[in-house]
PDB file of N, CA and C in Angstrom:
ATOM      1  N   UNK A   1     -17.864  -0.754   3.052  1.00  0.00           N
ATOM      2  CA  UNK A   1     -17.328  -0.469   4.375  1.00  0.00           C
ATOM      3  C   UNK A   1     -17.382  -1.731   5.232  1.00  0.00           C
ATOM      4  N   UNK A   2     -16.238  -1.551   5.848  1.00  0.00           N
ATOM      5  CA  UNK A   2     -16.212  -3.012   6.848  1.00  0.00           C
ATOM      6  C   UNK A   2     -16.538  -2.697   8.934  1.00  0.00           C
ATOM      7  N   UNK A   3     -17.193  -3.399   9.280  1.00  0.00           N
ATOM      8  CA  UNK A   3     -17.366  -3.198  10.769  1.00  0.00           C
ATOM      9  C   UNK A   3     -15.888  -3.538  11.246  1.00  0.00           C
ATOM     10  N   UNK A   4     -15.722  -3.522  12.479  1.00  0.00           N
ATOM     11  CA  UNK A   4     -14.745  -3.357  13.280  1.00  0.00           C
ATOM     12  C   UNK A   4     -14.906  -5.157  13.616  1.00  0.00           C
ATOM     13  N   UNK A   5     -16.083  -5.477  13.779  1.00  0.00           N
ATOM     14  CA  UNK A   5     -15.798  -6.719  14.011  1.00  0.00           C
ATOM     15  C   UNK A   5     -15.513  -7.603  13.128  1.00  0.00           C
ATOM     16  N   UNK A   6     -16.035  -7.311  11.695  1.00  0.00           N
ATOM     17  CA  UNK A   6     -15.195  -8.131  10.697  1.00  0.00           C
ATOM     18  C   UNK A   6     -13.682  -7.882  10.800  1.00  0.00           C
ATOM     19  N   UNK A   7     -13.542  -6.642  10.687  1.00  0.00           N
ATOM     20  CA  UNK A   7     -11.795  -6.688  10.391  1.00  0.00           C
ATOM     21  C   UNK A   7     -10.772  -7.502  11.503  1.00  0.00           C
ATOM     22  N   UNK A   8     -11.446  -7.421  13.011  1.00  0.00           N
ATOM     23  CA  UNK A   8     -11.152  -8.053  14.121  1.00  0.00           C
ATOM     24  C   UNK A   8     -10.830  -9.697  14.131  1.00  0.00           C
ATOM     25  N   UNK A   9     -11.996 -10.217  13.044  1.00  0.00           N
ATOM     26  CA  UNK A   9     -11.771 -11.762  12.606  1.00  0.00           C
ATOM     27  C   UNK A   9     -11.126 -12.187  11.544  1.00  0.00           C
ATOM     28  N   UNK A  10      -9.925 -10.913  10.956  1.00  0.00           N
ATOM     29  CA  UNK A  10      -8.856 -10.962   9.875  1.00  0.00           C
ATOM     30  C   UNK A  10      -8.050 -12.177  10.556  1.00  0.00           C
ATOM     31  N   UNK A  11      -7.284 -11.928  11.988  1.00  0.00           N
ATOM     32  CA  UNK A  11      -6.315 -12.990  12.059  1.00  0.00           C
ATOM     33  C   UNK A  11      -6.986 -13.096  14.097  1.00  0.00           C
ATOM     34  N   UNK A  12      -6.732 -14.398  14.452  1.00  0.00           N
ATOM     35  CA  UNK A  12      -6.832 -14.635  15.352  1.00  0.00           C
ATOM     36  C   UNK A  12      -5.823 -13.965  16.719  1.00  0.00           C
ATOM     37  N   UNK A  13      -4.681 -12.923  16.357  1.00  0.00           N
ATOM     38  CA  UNK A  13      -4.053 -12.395  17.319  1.00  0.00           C
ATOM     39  C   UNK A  13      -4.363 -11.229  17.307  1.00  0.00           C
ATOM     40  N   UNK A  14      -5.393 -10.819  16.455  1.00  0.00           N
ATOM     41  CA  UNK A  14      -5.489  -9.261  16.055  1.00  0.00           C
ATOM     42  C   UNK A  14      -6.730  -9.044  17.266  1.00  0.00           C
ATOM     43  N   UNK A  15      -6.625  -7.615  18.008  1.00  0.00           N
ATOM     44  CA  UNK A  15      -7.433  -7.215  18.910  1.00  0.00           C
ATOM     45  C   UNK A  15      -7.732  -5.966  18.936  1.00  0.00           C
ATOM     46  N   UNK A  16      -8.494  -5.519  19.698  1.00  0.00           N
ATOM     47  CA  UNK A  16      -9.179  -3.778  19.590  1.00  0.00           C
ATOM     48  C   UNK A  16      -7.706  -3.169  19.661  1.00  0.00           C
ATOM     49  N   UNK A  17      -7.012  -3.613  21.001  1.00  0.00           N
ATOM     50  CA  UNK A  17      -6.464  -2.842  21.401  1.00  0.00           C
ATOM     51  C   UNK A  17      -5.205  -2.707  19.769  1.00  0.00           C
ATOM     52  N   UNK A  18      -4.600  -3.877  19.113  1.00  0.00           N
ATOM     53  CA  UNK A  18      -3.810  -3.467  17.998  1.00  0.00           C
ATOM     54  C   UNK A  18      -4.376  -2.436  16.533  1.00  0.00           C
ATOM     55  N   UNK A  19      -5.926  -2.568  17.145  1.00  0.00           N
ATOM     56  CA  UNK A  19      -6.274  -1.713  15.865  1.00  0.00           C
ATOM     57  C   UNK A  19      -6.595  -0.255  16.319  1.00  0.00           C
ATOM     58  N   UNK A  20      -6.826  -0.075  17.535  1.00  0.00           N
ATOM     59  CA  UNK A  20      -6.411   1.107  17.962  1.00  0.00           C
ATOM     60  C   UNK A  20      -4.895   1.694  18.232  1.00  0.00           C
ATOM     61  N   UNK A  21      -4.172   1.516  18.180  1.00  0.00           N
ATOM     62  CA  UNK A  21      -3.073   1.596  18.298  1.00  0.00           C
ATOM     63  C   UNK A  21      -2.604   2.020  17.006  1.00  0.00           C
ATOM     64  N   UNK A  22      -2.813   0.745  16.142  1.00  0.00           N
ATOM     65  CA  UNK A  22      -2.632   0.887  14.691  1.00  0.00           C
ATOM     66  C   UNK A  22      -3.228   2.511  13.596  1.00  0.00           C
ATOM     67  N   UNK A  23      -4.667   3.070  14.573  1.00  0.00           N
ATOM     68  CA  UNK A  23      -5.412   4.138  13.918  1.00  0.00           C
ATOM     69  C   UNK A  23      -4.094   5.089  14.741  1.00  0.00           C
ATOM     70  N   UNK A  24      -4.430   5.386  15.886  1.00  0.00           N
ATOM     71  CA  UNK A  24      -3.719   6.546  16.471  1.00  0.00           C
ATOM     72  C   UNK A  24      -2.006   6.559  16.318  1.00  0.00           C
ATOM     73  N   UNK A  25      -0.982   5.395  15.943  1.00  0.00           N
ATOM     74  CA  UNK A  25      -0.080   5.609  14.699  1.00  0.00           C
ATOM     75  C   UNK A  25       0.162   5.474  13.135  1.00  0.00           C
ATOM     76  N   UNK A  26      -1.278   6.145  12.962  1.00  0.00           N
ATOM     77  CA  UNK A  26      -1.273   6.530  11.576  1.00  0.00           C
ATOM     78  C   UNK A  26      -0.823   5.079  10.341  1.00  0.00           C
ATOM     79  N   UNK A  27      -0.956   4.099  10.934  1.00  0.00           N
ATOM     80  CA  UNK A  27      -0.592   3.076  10.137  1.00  0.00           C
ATOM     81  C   UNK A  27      -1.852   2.543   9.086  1.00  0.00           C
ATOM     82  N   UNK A  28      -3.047   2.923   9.769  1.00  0.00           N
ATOM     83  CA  UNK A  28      -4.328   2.354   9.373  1.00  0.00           C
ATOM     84  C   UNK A  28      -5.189   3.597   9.898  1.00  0.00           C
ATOM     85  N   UNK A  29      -6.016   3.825   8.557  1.00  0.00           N
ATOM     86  CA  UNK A  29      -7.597   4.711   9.054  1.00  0.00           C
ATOM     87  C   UNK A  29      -8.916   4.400   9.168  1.00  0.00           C
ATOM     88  N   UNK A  30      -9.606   4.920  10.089  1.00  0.00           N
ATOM     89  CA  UNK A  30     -10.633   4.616  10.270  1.00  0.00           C
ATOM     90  C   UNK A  30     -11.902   5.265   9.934  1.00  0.00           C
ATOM     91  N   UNK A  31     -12.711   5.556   9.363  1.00  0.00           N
ATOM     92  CA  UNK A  31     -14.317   6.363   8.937  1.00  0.00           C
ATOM     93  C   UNK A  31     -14.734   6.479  10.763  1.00  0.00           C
ATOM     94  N   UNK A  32     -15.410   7.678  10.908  1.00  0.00           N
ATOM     95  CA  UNK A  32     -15.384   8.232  12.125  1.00  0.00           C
ATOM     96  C   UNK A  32     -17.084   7.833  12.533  1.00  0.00           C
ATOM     97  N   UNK A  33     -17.774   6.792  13.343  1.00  0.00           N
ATOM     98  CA  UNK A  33     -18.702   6.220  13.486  1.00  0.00           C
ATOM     99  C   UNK A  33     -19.011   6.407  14.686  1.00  0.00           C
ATOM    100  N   UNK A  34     -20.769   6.907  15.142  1.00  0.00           N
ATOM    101  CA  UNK A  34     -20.534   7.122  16.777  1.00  0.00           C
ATOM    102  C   UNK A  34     -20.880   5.703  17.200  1.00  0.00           C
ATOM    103  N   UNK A  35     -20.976   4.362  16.674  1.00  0.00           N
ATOM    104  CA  UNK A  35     -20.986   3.662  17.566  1.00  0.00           C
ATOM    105  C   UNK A  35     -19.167   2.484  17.860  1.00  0.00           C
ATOM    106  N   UNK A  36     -18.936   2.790  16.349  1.00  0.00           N
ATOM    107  CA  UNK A  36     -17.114   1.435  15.556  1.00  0.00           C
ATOM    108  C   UNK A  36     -16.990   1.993  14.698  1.00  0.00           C
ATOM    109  N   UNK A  37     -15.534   2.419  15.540  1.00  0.00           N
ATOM    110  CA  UNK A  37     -15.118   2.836  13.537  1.00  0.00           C
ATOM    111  C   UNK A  37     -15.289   1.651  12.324  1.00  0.00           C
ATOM    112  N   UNK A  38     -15.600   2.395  11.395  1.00  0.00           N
ATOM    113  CA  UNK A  38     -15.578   1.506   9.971  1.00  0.00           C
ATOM    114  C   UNK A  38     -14.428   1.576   9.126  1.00  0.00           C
ATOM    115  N   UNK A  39     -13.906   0.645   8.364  1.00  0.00           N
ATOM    116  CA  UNK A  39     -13.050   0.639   7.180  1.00  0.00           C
ATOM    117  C   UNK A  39     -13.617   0.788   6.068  1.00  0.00           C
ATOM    118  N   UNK A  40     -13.071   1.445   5.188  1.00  0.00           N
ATOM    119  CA  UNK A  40     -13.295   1.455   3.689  1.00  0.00           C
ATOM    120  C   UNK A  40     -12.241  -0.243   3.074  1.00  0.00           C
ATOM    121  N   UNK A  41     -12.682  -0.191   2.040  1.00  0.00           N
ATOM    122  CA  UNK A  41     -11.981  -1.442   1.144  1.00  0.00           C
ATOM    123  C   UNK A  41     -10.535  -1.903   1.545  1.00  0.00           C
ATOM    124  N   UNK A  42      -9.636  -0.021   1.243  1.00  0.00           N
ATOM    125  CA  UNK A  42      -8.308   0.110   1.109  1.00  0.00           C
ATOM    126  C   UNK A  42      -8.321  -0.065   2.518  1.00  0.00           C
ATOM    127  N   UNK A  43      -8.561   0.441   3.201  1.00  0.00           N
ATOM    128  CA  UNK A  43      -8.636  -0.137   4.820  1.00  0.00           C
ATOM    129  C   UNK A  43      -8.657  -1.394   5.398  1.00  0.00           C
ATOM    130  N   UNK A  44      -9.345  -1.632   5.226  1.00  0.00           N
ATOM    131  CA  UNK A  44      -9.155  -3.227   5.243  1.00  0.00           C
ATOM    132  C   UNK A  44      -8.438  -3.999   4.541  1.00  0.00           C
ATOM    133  N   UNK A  45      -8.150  -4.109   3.615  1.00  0.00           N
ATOM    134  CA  UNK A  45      -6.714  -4.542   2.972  1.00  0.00           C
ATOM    135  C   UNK A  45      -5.235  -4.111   3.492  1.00  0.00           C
ATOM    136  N   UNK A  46      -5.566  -2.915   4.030  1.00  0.00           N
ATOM    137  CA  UNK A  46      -3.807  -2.420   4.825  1.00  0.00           C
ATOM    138  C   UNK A  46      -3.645  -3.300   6.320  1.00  0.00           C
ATOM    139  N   UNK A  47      -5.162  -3.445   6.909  1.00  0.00           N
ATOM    140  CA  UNK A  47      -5.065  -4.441   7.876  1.00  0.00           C
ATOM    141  C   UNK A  47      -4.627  -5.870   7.744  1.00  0.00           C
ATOM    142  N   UNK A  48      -4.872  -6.108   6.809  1.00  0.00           N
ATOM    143  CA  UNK A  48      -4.658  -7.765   6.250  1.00  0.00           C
ATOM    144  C   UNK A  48      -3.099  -7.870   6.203  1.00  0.00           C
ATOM    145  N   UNK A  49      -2.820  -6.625   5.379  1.00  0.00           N
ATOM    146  CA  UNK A  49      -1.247  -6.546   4.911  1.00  0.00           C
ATOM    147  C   UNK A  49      -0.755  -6.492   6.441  1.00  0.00           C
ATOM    148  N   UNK A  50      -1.153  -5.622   7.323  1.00  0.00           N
ATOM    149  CA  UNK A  50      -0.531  -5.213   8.518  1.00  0.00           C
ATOM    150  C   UNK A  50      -0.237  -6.625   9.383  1.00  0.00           C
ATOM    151  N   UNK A  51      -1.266  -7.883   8.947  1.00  0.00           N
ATOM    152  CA  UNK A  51      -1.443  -8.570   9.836  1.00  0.00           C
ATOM    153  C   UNK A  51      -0.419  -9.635   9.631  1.00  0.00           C
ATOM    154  N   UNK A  52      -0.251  -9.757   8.218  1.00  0.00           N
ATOM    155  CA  UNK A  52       0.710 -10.650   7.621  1.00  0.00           C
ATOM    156  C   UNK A  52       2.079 -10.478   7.919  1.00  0.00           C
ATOM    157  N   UNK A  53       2.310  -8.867   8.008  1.00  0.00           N
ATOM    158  CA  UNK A  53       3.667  -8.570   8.390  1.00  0.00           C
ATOM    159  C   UNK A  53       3.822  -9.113   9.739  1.00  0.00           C
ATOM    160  N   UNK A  54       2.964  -8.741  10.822  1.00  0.00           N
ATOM    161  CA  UNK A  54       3.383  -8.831  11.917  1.00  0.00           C
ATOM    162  C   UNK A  54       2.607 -10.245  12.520  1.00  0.00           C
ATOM    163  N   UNK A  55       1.950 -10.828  12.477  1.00  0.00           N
ATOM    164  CA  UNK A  55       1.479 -12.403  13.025  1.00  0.00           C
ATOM    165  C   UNK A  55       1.928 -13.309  11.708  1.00  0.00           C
ATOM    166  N   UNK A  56       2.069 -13.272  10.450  1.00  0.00           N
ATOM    167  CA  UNK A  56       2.772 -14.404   9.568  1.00  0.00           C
ATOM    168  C   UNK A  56       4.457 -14.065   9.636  1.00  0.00           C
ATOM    169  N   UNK A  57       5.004 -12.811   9.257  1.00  0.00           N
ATOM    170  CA  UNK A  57       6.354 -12.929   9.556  1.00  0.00           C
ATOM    171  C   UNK A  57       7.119 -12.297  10.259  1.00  0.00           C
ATOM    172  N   UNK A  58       6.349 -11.935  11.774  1.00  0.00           N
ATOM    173  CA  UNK A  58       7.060 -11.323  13.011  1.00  0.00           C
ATOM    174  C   UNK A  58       7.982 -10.533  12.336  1.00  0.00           C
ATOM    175  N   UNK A  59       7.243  -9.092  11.996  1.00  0.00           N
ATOM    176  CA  UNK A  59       8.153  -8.110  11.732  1.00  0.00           C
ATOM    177  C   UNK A  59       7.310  -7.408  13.146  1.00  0.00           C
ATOM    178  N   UNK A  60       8.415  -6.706  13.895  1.00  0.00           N
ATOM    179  CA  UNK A  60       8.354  -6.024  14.752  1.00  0.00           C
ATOM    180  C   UNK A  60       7.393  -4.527  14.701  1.00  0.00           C
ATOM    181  N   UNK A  61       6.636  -4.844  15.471  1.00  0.00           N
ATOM    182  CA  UNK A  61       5.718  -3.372  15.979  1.00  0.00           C
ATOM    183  C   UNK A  61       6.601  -2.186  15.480  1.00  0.00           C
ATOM    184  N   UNK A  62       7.570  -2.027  15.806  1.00  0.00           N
ATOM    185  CA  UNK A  62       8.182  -0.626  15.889  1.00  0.00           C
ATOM    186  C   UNK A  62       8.527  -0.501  14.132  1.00  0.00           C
ATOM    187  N   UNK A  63       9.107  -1.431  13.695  1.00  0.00           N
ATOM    188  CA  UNK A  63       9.553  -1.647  11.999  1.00  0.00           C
ATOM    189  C   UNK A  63       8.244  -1.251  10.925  1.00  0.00           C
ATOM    190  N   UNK A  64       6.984  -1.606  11.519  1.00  0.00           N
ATOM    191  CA  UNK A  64       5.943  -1.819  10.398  1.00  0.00           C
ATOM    192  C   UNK A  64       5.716  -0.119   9.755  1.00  0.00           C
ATOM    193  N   UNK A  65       6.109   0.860  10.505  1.00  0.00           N
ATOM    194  CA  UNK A  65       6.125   2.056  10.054  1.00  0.00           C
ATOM    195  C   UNK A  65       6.897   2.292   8.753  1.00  0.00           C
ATOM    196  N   UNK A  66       8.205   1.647   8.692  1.00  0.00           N
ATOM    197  CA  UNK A  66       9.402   1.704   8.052  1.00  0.00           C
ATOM    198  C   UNK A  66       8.764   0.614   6.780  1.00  0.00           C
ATOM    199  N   UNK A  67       8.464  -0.388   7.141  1.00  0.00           N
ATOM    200  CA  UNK A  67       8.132  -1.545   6.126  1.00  0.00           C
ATOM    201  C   UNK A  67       7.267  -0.563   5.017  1.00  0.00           C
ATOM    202  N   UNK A  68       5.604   0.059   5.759  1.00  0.00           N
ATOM    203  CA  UNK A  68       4.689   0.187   5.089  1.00  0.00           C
ATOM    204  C   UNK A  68       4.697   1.595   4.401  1.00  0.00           C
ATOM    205  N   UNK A  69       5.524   2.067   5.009  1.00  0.00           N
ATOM    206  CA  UNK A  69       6.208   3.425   4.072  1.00  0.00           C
ATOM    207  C   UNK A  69       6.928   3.262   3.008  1.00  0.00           C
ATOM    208  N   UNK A  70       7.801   2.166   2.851  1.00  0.00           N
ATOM    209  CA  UNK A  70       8.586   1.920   1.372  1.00  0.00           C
ATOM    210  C   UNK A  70       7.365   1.079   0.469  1.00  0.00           C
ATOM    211  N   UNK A  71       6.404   0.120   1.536  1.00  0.00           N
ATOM    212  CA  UNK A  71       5.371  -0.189   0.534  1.00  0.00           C
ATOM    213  C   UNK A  71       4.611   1.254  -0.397  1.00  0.00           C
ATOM    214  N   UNK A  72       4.345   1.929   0.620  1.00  0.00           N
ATOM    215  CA  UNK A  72       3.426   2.747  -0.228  1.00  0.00           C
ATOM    216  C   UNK A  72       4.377   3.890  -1.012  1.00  0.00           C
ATOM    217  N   UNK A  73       5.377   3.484  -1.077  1.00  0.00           N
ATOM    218  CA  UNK A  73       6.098   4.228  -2.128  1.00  0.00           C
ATOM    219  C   UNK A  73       5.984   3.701  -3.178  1.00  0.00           C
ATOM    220  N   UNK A  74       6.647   2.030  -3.110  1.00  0.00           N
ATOM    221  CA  UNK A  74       6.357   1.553  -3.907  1.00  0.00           C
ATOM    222  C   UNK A  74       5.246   1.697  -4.894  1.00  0.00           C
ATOM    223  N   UNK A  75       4.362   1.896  -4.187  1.00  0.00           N
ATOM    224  CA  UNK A  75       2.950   1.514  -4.668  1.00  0.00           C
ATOM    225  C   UNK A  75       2.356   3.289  -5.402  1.00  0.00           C
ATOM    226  N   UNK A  76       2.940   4.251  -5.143  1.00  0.00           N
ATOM    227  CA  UNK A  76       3.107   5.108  -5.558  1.00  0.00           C
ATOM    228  C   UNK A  76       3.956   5.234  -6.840  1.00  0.00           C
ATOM    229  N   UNK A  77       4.726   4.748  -6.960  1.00  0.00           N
ATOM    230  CA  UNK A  77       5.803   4.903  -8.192  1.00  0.00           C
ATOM    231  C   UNK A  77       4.980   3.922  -9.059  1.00  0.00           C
ATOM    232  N   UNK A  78       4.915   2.874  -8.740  1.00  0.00           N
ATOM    233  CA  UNK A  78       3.758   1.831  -9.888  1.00  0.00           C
ATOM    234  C   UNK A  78       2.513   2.636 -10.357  1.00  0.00           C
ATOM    235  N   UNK A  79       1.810   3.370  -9.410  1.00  0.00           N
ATOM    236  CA  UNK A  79       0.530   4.499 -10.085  1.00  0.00           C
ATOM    237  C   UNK A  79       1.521   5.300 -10.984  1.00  0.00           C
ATOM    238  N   UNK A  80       2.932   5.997 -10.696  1.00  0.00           N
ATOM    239  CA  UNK A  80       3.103   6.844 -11.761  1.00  0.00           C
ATOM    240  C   UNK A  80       3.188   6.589 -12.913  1.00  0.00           C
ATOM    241  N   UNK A  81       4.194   4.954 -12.803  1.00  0.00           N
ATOM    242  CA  UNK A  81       4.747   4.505 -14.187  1.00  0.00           C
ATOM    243  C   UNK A  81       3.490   4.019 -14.902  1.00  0.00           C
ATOM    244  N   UNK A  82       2.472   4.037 -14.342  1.00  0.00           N
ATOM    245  CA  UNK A  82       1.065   3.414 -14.965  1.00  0.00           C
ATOM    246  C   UNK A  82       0.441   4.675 -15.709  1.00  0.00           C
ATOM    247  N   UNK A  83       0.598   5.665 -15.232  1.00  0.00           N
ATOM    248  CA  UNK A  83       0.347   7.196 -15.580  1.00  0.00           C
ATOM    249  C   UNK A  83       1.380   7.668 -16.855  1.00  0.00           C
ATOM    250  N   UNK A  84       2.237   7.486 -16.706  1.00  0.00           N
ATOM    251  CA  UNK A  84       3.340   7.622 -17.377  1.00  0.00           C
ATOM    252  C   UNK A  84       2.930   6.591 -18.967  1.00  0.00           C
ATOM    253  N   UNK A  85       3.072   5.202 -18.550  1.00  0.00           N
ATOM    254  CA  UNK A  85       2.702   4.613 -20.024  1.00  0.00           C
ATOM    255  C   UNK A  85       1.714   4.717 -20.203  1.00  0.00           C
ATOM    256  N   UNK A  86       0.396   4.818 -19.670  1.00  0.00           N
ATOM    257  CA  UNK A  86      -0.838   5.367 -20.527  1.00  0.00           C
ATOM    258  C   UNK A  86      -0.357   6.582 -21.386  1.00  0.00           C
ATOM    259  N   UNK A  87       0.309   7.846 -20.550  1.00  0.00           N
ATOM    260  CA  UNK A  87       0.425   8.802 -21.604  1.00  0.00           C
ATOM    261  C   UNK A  87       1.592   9.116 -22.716  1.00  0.00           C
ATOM    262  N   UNK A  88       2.497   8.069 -22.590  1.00  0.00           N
ATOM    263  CA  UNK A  88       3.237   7.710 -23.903  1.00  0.00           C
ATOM    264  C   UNK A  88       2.114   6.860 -24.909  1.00  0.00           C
ATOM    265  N   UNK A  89       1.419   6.136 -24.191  1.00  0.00           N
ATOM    266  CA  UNK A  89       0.882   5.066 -25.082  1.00  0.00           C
ATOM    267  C   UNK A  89      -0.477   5.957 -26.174  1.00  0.00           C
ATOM    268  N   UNK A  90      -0.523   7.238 -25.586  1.00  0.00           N
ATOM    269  CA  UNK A  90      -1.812   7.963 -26.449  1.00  0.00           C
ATOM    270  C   UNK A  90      -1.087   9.147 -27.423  1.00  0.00           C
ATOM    271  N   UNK A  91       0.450   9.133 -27.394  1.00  0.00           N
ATOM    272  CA  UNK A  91       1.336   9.778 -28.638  1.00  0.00           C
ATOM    273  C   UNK A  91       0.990   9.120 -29.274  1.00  0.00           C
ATOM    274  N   UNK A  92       2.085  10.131 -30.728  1.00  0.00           N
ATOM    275  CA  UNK A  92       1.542   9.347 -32.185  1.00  0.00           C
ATOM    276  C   UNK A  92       2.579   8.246 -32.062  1.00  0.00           C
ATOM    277  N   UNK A  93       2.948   7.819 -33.470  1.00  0.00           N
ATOM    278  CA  UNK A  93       3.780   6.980 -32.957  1.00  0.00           C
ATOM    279  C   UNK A  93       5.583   7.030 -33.302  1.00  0.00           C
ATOM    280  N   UNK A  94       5.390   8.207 -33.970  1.00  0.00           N
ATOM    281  CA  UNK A  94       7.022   8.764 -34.070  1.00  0.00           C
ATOM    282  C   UNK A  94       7.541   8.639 -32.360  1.00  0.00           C
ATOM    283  N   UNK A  95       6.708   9.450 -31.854  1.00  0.00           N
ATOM    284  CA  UNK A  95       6.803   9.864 -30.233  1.00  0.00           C
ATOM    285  C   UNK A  95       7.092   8.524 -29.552  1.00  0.00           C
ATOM    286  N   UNK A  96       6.255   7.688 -29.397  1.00  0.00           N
ATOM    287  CA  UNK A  96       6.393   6.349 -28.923  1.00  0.00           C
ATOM    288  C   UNK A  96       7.468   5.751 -29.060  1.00  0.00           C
ATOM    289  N   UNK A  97       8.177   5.274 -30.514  1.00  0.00           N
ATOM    290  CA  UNK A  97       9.568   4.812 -31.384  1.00  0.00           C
ATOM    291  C   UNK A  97      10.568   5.620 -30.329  1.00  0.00           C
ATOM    292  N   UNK A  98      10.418   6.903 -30.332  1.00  0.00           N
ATOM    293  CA  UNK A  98      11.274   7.878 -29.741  1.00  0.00           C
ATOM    294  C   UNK A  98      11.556   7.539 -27.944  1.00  0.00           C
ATOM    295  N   UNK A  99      10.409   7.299 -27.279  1.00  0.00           N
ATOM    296  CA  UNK A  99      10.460   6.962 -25.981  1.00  0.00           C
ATOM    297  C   UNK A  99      11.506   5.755 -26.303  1.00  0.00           C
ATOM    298  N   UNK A 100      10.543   4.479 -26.727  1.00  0.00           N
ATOM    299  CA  UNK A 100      10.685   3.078 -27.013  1.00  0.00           C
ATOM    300  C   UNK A 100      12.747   2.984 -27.011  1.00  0.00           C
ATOM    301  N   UNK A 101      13.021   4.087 -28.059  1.00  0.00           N
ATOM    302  CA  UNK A 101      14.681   3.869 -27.977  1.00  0.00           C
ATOM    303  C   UNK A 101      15.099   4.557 -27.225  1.00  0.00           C
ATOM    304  N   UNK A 102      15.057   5.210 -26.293  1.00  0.00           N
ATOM    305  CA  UNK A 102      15.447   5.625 -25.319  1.00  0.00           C
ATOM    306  C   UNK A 102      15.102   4.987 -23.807  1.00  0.00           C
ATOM    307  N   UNK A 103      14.270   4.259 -23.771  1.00  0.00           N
ATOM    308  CA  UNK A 103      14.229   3.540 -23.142  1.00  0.00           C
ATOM    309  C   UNK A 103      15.113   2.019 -23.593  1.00  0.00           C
ATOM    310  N   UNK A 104      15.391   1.768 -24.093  1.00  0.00           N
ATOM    311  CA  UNK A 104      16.240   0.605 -25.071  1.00  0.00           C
ATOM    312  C   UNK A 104      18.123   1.155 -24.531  1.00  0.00           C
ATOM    313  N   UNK A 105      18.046   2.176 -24.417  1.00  0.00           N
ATOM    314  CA  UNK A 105      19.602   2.597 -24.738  1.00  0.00           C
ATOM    315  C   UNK A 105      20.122   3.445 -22.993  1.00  0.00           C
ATOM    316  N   UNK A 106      18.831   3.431 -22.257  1.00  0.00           N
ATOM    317  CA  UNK A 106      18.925   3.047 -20.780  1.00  0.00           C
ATOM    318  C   UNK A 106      19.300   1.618 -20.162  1.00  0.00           C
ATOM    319  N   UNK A 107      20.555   2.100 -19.181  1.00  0.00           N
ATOM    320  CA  UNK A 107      21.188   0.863 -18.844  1.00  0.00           C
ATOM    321  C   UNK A 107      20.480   0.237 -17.077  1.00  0.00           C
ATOM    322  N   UNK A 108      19.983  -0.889 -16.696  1.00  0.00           N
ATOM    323  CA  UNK A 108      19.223  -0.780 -15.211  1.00  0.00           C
ATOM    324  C   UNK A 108      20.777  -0.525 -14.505  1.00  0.00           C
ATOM    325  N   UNK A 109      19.818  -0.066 -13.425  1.00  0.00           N
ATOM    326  CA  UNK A 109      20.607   0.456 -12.154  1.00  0.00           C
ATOM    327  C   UNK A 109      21.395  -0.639 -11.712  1.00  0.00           C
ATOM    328  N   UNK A 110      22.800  -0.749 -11.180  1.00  0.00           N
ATOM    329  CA  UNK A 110      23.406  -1.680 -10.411  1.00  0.00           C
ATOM    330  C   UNK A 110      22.737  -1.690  -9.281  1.00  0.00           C
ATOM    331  N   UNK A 111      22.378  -1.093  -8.702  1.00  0.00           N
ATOM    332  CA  UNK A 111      21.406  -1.055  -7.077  1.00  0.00           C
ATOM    333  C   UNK A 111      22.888  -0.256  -5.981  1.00  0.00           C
ATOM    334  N   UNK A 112      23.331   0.120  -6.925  1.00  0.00           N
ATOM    335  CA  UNK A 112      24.556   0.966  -5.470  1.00  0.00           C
ATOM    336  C   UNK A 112      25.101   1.928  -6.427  1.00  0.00           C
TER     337      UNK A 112
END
């Protein structure tokens, strides 16, 4: 778990007031502390990310909702496909061959 004042000395523009802001629109959570809220790991890493977006490449306050929602999709579909080939990868191996060419005889997406 991280104090409030470590996460505070992530980037030099970052302040109470953006990490409150940041908890009460759901962008970032906080562990419920009666003296500072605390971060867990993943918490503190979404701050870092949060910070990069918006003090390294001025993505706009209002956008980071939009940004960090396709991130964590992203980042959702990578847990599945990780889920997914572990449990092809524990078939026999007729099954596997069988994925393997069908995946082979799938064409990628044009993107439109």
């Amino acid at each position: 778990m991280r104090k409030l004042e470590e996460v505070i000395l992530l980037a030099p523009e970052l302040t109470r007031d953006d990490l409150d802001r940041w908890i009460r629109d759901a962008l970032i959570e906080a562990e419920p502390d009666p003296v500072e809220p605390m971060f867990t790991e993943i918490q503190y890493a979404r701050v870092r990310l949060i910070c990069t977006l918006r003090f390294d490449m001025d993505v706009e306050e209002e956008t980071l909702p939009v940004v960090l929602g396709l991130l964590d999709q992203l980042h959702e579909t990578r847990q599945r496909l990780h889920t997914l080939s572990q449990a092809v990868l524990a078939q026999d191996e007729e099954v596997k061959a069988a994925v393997l060419e069908a995946l082979s005889q799938t064409k990628p997406s044009d993107g439109g």
